[in-house]
Protein backbone atom coordinates (compact mmCIF):
# COMPACT_ATOMS: atom_id res chain seq x y z
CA UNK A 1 0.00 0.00 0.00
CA UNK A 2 1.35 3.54 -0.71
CA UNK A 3 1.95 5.96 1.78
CA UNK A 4 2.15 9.49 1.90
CA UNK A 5 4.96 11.10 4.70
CA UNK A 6 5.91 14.65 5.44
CA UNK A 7 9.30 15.78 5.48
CA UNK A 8 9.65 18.18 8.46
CA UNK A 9 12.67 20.17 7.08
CA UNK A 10 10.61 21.29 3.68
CA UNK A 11 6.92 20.92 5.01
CA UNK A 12 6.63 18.82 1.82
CA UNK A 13 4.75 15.33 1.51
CA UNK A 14 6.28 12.40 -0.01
CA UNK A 15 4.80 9.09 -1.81
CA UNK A 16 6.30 6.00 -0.66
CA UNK A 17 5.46 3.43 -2.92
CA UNK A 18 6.33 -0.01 -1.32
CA UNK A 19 3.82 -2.33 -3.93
CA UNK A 20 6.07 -0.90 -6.87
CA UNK A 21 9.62 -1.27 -5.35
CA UNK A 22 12.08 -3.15 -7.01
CA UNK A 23 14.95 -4.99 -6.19
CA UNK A 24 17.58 -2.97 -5.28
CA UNK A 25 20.18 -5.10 -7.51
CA UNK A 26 17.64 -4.09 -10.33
CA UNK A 27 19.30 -0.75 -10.29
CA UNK A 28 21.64 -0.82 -13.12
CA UNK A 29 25.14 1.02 -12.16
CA UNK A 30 25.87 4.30 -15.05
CA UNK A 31 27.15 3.12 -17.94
CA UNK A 32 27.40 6.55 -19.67
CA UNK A 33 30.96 8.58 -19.06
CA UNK A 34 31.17 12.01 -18.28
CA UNK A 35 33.78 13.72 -20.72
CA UNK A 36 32.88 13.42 -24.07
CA UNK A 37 36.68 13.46 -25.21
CA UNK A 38 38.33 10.86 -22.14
CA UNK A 39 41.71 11.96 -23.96
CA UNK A 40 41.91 15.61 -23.71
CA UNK A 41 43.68 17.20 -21.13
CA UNK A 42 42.00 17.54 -17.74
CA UNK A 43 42.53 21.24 -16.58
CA UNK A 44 42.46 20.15 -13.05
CA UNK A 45 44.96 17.36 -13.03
CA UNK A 46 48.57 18.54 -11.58
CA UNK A 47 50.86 20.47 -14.38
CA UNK A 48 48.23 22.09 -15.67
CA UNK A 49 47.91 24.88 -13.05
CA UNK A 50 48.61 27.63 -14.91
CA UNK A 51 45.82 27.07 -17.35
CA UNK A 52 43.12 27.85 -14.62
CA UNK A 53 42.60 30.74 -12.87
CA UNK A 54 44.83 31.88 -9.84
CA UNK A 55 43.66 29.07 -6.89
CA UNK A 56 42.08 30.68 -3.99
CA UNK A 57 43.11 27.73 -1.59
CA UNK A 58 45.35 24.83 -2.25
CA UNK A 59 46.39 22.56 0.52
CA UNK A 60 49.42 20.31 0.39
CA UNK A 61 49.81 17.12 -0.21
CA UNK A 62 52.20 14.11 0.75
CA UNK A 63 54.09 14.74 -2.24
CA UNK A 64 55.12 17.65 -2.37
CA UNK A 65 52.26 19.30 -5.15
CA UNK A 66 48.69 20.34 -3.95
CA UNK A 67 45.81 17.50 -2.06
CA UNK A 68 43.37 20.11 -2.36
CA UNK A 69 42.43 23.25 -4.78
CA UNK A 70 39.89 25.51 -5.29
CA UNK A 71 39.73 27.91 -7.92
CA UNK A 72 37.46 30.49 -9.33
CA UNK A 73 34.73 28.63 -12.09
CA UNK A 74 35.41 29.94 -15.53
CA UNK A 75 31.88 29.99 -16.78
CA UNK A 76 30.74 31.36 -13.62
CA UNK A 77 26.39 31.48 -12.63
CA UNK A 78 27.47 34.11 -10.16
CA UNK A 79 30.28 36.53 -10.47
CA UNK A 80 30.46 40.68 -9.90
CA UNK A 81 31.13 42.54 -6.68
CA UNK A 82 28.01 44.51 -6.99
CA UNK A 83 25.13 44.08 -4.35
CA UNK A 84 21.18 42.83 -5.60
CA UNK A 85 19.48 45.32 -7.27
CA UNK A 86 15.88 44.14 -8.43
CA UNK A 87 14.31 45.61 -11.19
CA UNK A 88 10.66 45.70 -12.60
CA UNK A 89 10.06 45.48 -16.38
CA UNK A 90 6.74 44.82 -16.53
CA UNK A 91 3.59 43.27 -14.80
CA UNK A 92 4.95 39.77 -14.67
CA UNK A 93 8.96 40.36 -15.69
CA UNK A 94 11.61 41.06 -12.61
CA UNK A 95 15.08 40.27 -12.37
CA UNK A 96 18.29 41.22 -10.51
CA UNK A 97 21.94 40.73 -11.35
CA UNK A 98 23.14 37.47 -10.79
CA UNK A 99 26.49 38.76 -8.83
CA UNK A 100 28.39 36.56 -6.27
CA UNK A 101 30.87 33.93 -6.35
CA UNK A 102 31.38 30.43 -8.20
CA UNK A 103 34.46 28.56 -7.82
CA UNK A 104 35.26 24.97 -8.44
CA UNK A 105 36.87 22.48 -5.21
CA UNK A 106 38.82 19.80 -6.83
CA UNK A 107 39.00 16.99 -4.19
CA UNK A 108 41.89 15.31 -5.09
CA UNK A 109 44.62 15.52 -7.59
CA UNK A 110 44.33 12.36 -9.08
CA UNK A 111 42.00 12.04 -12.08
CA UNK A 112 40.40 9.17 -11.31
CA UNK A 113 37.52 8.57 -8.56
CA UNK A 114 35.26 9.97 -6.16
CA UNK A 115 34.51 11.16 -2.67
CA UNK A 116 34.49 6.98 -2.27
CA UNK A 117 37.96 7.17 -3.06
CA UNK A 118 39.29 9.56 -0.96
CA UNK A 119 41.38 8.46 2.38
CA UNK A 120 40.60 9.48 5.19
CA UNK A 121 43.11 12.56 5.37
CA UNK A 122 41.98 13.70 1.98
CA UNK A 123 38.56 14.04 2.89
CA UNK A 124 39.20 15.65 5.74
CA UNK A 125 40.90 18.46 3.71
CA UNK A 126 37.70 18.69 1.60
CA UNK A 127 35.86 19.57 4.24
CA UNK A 128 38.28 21.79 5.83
CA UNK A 129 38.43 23.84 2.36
CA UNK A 130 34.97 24.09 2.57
CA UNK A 131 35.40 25.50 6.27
CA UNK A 132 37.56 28.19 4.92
CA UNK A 133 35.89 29.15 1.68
CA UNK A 134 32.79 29.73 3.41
CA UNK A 135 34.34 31.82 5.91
CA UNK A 136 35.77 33.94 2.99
CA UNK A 137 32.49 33.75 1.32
CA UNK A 138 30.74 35.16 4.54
CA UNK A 139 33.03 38.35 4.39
CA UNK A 140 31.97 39.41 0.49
CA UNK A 141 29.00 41.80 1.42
CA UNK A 142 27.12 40.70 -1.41
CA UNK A 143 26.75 36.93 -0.32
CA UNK A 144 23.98 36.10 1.42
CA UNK A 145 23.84 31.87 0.67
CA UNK A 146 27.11 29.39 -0.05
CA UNK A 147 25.58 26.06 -1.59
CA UNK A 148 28.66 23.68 -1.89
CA UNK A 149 27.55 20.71 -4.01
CA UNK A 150 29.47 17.60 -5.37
CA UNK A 151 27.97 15.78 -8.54
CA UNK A 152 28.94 12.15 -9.08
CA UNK A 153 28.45 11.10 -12.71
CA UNK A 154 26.93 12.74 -16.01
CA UNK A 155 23.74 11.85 -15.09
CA UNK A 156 24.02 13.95 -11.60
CA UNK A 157 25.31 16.90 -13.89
CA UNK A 158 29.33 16.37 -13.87
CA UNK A 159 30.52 17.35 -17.03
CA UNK A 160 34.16 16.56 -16.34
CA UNK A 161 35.59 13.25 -14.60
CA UNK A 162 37.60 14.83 -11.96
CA UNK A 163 36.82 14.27 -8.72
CA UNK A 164 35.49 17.76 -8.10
CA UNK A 165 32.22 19.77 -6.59
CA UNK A 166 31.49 23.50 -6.55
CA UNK A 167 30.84 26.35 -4.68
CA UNK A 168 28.24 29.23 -5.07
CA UNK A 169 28.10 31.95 -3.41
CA UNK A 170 24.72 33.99 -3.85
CA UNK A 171 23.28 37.16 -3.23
CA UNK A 172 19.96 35.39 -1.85
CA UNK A 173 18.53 32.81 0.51
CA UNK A 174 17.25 30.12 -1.99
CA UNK A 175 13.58 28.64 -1.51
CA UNK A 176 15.14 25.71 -0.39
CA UNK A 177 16.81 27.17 2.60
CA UNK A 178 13.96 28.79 3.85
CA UNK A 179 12.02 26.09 3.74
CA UNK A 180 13.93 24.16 5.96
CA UNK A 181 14.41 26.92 7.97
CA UNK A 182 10.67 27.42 8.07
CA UNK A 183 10.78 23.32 9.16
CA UNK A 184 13.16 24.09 12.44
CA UNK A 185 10.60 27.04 13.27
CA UNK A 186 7.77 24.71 13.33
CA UNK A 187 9.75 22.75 15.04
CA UNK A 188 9.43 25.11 18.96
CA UNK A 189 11.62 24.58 21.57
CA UNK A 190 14.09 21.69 20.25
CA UNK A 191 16.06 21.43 17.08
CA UNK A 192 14.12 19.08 14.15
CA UNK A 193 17.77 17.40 13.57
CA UNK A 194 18.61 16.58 17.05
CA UNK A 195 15.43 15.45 17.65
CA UNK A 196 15.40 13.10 14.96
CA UNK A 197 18.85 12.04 15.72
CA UNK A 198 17.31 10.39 19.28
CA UNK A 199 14.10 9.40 17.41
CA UNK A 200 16.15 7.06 14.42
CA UNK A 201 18.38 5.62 17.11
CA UNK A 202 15.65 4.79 19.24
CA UNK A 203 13.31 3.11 16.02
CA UNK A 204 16.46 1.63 14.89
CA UNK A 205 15.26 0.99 10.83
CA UNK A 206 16.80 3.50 8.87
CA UNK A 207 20.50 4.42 10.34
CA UNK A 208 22.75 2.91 8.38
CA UNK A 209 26.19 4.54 10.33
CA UNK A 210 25.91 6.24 13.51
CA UNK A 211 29.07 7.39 16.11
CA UNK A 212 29.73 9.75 18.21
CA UNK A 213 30.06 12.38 15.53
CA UNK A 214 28.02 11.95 12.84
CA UNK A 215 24.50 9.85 11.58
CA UNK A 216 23.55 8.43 8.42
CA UNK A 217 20.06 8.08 7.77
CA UNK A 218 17.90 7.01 5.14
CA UNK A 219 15.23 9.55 5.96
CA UNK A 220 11.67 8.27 7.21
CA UNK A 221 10.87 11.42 4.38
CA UNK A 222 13.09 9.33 1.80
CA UNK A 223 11.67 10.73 -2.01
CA UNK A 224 14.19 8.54 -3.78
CA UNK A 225 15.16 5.38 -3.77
CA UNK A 226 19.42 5.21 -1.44
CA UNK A 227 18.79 8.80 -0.49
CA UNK A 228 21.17 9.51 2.86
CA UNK A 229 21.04 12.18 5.04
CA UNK A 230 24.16 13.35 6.64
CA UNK A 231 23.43 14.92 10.54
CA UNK A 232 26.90 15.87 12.62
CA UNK A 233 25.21 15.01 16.13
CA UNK A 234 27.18 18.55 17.15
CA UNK A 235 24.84 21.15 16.69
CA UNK A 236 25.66 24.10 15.28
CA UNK A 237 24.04 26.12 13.11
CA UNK A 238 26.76 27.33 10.68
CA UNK A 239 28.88 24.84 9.07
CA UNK A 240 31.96 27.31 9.63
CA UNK A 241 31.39 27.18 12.68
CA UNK A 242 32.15 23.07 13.04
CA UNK A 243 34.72 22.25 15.10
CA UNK A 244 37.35 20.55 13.29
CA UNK A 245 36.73 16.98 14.65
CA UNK A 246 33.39 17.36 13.59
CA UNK A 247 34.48 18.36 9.88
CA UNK A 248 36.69 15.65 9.79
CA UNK A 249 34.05 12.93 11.14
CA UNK A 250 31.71 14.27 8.42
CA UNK A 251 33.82 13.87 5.56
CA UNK A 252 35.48 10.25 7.02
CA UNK A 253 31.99 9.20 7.18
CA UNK A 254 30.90 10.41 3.59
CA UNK A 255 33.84 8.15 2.28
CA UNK A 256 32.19 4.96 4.20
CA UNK A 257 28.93 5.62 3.07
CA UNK A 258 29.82 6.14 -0.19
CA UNK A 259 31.68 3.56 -0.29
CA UNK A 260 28.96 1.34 0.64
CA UNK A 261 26.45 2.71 -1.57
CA UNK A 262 28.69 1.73 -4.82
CA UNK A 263 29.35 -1.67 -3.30
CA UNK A 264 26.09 -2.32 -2.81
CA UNK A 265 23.93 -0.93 -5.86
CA UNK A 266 26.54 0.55 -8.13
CA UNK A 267 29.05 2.93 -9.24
CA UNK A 268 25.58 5.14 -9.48
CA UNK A 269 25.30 8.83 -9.93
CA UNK A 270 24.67 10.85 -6.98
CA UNK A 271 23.93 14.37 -5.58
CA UNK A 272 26.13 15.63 -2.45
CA UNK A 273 24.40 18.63 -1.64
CA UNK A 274 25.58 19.85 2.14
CA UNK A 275 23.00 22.79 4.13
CA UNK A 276 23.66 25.14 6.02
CA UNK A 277 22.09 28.17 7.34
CA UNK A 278 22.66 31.62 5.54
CA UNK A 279 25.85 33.50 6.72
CA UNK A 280 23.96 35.88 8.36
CA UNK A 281 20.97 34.45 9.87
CA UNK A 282 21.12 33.23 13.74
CA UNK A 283 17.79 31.23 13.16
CA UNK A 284 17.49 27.86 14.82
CA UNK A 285 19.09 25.54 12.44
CA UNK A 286 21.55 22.39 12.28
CA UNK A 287 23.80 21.87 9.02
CA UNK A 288 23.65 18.91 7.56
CA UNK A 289 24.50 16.75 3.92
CA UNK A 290 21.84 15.16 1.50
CA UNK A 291 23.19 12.50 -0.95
CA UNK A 292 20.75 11.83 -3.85
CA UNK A 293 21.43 9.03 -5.60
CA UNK A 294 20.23 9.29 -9.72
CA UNK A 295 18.11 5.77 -9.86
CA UNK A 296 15.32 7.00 -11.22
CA UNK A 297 13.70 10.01 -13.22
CA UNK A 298 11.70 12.78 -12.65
CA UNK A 299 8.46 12.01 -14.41
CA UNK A 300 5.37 14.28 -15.36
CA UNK A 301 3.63 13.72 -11.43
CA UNK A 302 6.52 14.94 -10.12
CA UNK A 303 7.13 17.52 -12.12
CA UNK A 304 3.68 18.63 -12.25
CA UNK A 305 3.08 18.17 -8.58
CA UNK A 306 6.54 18.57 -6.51
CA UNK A 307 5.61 15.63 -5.19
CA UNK A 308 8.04 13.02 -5.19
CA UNK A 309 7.10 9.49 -5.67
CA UNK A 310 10.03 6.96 -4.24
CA UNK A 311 9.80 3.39 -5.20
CA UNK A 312 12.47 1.79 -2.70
CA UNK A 313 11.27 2.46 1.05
CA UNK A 314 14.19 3.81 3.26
CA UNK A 315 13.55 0.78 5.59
CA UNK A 316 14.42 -1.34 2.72
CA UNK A 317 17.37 0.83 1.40
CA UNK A 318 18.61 1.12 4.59
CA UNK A 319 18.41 -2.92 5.14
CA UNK A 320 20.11 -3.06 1.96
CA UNK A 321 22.93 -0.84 2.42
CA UNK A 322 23.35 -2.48 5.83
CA UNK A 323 23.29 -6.07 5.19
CA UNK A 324 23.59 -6.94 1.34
CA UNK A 325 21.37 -10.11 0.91
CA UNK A 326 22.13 -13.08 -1.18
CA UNK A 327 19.77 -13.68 -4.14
């Protein structure tokens, strides 16, 4: 029998559609590679530094050249030092320049891989650049929002085969954000996260890694099939404002989840999307990581509706991802 379930963070309902699921093995890994031309030079590779724009953070590696870079996008969404200005043209036609900050974080300097592939060091230096970027983001007057997002695979959007994500620095708060922000308000007197931190452990269905540190749950909320949500059990409400340990437990435990995602169902494209709340907003809030796995497509319900229709329960995802059954 279906079911219909709110998430809290979005106020949003979902359709869980148990009757329809399939197999989890059904789910056939991406076959498709990102770059069109595998032998052209990769601009973010090492030796090729000087053919990108001047890196606004590299961090070293064991050997001597760079773990970690970021550098400024060079087809940037958002770029310009200028602050919002909104402008009417008619009834029904507004828009605002689109100035802020895009920049590209390449996770690792080898060519091949993923976030899966990273060591344990190396990840933590992801999400230490991230730490710092956003801190420098925060000081540019004009940015109001830093989304940092990693896409896994062509399908998830990647259009090169680097390991790499980006980040965006807006002069808004997306709809997105407020939602969820709207979701902790509802949520009076306790935080939504930390609550459901305490309320996963205690059902015990859906947590698929769980420490001191940091959660992993497929969400009671789930709207696709493997979707993971990411909850440091710190609470704070700015990601630059993680202590280090927590950083480094966050990105350490995106590696093992990861990890066990592609052993389990696939080298699969995904969405790493990580929240947190805008750089100057003290709302009640809790930052946090989404991994959307690409299994299935949007159809016209969905995109008709907003309401997402997911086919694998997270009680059976999680099972999966947890204990891998025989055929």
């Amino acid at each position: 029998m279906s079911q219909l379930r709110l998430n809290p963070l979005n106020g949003r309902w979902v359709t869980v559609v148990a009757a329809r699921s399939e197999r989890p093995s059904d789910f056939a890994p991406r076959t498709s590679k990102v770059e069109v031309n595998a032998s052209a030079p990769c601009l973010f590779c090492p030796g090729r530094e000087s053919e990108t724009p001047w890196a606004t953070l590299e961090l070293p590696g064991p050997d001597g050249t760079w773990s970690v870079r970021v550098v400024p996008n060079h087809y940037p969404a958002f770029s310009g030092d200028e602050p919002m200005a909104v402008t009417h043209r008619g009834p029904v036609f507004t828009e605002a320049n689109a100035s802020g900050l895009h920049e590209v974080l390449v996770l690792t300097s080898r060519h091949e891989g993923s976030w899966a592939d990273l060591s344990e060091h190396e990840a933590a230096q992801v999400m230490e650049a991230l730490h710092d970027r956003m801190i420098q983001h925060a000081k540019a007057g004009r940015v109001r929002y830093t989304q940092a997002i990693v896409n896994h695979g062509r399908e998830a959007g990647a259009s090169v085969a680097h390991p790499h994500g980006q980040l965006l620095g807006i002069p808004f708060v997306p709809g997105e954000i407020l939602d969820e922000e709207a979701g902790f308000a509802r949520f009076e007197g306790s935080c939504l996260l930390c609550v459901t931190i305490e309320a996963e452990r205690l059902a015990g269905e859906r947590v698929i890694f769980d420490d001191d540190d940091v959660i992993v749950l497929c969400p009671y909320w789930s709207a696709s099939p493997f979707e993971m949500l990411v909850i440091p059990t710190e609470h704070q409400s700015h990601l630059p404002d993680a202590k280090p340990d927590a950083l480094e437990a966050v990105g350490r435990t995106l590696q093992t989840v990861l990890s066990r995602l592609r052993a389990r169902v696939g080298d699969v494209a995904y969405n790493l999307v990580f929240h947190t709340a805008p750089h100057k907003h003290n709302s009640l809030y809790h930052w946090h990581a989404h991994v959307w796995p690409r299994l299935t497509t949007i159809a016209g319900f969905e995109q008709g509706t907003g309401v997402f229709v997911n086919v694998v329960p997270p009680e059976q995802a999680a099972l999966y991802l947890n204990d891998h059954p025989t055929d």
